[in-house]
N, C-alpha and C. Protein backbone atom coordinates (compact mmCIF):
# COMPACT_ATOMS: atom_id res chain seq x y z
N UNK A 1 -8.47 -3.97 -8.39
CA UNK A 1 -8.07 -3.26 -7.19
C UNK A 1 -8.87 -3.74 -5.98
N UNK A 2 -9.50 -4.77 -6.04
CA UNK A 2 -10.85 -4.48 -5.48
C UNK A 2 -10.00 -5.54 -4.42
N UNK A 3 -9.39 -6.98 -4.98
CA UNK A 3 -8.45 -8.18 -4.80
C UNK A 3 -7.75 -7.19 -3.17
N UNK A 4 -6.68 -6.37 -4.04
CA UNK A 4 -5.77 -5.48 -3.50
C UNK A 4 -6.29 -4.82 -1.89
N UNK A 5 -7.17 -4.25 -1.81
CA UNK A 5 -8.14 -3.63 -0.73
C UNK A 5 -7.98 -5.07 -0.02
N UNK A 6 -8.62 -5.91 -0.30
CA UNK A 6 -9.47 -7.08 0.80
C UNK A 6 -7.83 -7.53 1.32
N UNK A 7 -6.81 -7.40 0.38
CA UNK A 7 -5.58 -7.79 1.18
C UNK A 7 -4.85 -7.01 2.12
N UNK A 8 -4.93 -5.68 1.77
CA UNK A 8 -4.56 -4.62 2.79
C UNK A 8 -5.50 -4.31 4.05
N UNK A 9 -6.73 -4.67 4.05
CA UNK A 9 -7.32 -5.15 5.07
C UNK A 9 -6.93 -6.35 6.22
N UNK A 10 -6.61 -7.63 5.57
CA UNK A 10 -5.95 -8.18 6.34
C UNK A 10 -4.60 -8.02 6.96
N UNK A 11 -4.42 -6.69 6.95
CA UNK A 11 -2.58 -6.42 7.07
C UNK A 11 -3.08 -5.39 8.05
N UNK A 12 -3.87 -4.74 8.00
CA UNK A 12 -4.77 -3.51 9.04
C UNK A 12 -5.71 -3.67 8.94
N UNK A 13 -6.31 -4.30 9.82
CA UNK A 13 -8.03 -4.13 9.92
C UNK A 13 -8.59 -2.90 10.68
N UNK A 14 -9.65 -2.58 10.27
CA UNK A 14 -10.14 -1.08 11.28
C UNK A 14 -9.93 0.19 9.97
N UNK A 15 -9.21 -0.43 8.47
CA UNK A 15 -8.54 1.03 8.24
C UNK A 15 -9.65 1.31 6.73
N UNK A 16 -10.57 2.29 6.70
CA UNK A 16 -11.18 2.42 5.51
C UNK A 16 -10.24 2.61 4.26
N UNK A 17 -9.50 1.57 3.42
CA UNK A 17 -8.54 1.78 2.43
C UNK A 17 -9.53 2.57 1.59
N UNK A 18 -10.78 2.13 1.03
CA UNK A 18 -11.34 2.17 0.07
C UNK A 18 -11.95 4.02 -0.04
N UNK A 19 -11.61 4.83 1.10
CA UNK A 19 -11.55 6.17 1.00
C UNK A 19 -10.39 7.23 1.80
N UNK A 20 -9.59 6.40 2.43
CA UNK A 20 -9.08 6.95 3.17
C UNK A 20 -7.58 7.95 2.35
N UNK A 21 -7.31 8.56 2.22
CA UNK A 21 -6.42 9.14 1.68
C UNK A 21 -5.29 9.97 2.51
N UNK A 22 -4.71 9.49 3.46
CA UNK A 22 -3.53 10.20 4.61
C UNK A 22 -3.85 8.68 5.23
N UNK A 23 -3.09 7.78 4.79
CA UNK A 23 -3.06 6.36 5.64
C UNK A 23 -1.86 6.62 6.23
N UNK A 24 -0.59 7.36 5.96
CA UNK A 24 0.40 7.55 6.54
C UNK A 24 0.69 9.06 6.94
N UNK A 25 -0.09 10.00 6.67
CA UNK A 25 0.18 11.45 7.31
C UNK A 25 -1.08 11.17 8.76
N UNK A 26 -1.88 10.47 8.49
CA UNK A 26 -3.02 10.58 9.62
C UNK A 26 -2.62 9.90 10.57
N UNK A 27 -1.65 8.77 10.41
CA UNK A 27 -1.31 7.93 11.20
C UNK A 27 -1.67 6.27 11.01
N UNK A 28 -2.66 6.20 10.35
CA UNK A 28 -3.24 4.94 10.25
C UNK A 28 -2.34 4.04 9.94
N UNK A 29 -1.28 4.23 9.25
CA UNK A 29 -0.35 3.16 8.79
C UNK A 29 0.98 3.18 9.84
N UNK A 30 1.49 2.25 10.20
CA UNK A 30 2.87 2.62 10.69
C UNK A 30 3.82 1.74 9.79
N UNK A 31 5.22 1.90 10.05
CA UNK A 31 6.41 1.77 9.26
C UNK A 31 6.31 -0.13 8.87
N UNK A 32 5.68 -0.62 10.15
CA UNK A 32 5.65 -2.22 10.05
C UNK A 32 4.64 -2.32 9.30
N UNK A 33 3.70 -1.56 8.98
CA UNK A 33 2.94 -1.82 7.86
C UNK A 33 2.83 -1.89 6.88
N UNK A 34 3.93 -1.03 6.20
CA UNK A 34 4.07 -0.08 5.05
C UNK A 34 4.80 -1.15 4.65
N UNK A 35 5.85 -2.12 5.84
CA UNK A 35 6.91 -3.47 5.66
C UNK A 35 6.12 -4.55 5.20
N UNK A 36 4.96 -4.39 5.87
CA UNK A 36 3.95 -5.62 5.68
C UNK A 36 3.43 -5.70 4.13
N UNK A 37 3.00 -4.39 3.99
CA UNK A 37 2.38 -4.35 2.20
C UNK A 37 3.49 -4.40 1.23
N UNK A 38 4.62 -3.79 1.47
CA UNK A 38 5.66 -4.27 0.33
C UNK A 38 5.69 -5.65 -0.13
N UNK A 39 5.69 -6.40 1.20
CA UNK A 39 5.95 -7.97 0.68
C UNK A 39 5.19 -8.95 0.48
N UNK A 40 3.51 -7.87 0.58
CA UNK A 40 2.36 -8.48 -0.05
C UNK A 40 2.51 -8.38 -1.39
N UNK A 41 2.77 -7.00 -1.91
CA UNK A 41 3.01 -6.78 -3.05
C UNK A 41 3.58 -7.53 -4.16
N UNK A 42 4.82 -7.79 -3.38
CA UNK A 42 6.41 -8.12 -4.23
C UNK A 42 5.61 -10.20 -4.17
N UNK A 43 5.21 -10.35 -3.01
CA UNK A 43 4.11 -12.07 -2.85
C UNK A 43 3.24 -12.04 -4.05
N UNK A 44 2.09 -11.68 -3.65
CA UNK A 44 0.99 -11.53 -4.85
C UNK A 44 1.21 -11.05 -5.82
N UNK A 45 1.91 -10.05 -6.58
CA UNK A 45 1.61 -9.19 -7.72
C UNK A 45 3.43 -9.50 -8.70
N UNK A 46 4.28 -9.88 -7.91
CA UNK A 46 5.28 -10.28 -8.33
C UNK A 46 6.06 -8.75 -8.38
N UNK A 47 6.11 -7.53 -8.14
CA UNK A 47 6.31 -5.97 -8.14
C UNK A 47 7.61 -6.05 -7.15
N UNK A 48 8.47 -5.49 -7.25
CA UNK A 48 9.40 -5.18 -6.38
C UNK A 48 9.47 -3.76 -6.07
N UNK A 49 8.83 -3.31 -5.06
CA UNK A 49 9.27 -1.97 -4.89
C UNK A 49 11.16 -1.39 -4.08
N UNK A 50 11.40 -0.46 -4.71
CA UNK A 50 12.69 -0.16 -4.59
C UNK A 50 12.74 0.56 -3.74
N UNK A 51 13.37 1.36 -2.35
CA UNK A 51 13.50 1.98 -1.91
C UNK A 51 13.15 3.68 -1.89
N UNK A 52 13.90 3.72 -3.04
CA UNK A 52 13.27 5.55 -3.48
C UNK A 52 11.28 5.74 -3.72
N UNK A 53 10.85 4.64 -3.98
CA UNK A 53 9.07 4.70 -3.64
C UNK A 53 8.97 4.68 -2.80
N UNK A 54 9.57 4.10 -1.52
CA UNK A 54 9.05 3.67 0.19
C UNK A 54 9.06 5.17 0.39
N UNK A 55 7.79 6.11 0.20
CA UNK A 55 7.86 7.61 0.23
C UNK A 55 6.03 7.90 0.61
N UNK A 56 5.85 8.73 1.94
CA UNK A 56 4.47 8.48 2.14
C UNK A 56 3.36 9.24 0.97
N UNK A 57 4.12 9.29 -0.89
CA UNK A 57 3.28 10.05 -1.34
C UNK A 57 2.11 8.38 -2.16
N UNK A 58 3.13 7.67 -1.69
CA UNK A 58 3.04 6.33 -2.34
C UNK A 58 2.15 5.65 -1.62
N UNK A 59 1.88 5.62 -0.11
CA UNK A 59 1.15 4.95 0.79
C UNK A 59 0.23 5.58 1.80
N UNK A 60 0.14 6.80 0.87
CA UNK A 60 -1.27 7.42 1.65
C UNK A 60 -2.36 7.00 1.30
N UNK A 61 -2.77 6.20 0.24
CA UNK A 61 -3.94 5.75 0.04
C UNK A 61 -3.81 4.57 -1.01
N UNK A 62 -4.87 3.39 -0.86
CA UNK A 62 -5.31 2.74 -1.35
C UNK A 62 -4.40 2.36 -3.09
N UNK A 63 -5.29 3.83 -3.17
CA UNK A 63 -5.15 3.90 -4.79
C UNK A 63 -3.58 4.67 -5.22
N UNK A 64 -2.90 5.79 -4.60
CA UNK A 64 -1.58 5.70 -4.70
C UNK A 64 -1.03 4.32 -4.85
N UNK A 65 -0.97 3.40 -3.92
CA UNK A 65 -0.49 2.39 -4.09
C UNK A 65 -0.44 1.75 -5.34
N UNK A 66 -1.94 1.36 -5.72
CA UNK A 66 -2.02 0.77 -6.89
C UNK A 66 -1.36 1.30 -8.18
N UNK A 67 -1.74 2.91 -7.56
CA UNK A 67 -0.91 3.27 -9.29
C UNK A 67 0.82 3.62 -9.11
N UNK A 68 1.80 3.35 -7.87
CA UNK A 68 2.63 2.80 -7.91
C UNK A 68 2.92 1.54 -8.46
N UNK A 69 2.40 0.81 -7.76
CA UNK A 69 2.92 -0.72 -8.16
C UNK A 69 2.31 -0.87 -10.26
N UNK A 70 1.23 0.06 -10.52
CA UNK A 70 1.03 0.12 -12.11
C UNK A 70 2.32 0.73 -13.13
N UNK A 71 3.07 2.00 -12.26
CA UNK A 71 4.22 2.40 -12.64
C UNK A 71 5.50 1.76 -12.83
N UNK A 72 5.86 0.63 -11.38
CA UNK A 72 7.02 -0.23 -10.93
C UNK A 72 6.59 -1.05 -12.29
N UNK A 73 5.10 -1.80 -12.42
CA UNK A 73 5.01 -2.76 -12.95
C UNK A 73 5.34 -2.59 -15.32
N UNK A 74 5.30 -1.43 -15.46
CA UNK A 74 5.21 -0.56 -16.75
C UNK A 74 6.32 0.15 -17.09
């Protein structure tokens, strides 16, 4: 996960992934972002996320994420 962080950093810099938990209720994330990490995802990890996940319970934090893309990927 650790990989994962240093890449979502380069997609938002400024954003504490590694505690932040409301990346998309607080604001920190916007919609071009959320565009940006899908196709880091679906790039690096080979994961396709589907539409019905693009849901902010999925991209409020760090680690939601990861254990999405552990679910998509299982």
């Amino acid at each position: 996960m650790e990989k994962f962080i240093e890449q979502l950093k380069k997609i938002k810099k400024g954003v504490d992934f590694e505690h932040e938990t409301s990346l998309i209720d607080g604001g920190f994330l916007k919609s071009f972002d959320v565009i940006q990490i899908i196709g880091m995802i679906d790039r690096e990890y080979g994961i396709s996320v589907p539409p019905s996940q693009i849901i902010p319970d999925n991209f409020n934090s760090a680690k939601a994420m990861w254990d999405m893309m552990d679910r998509l990927e299982n």
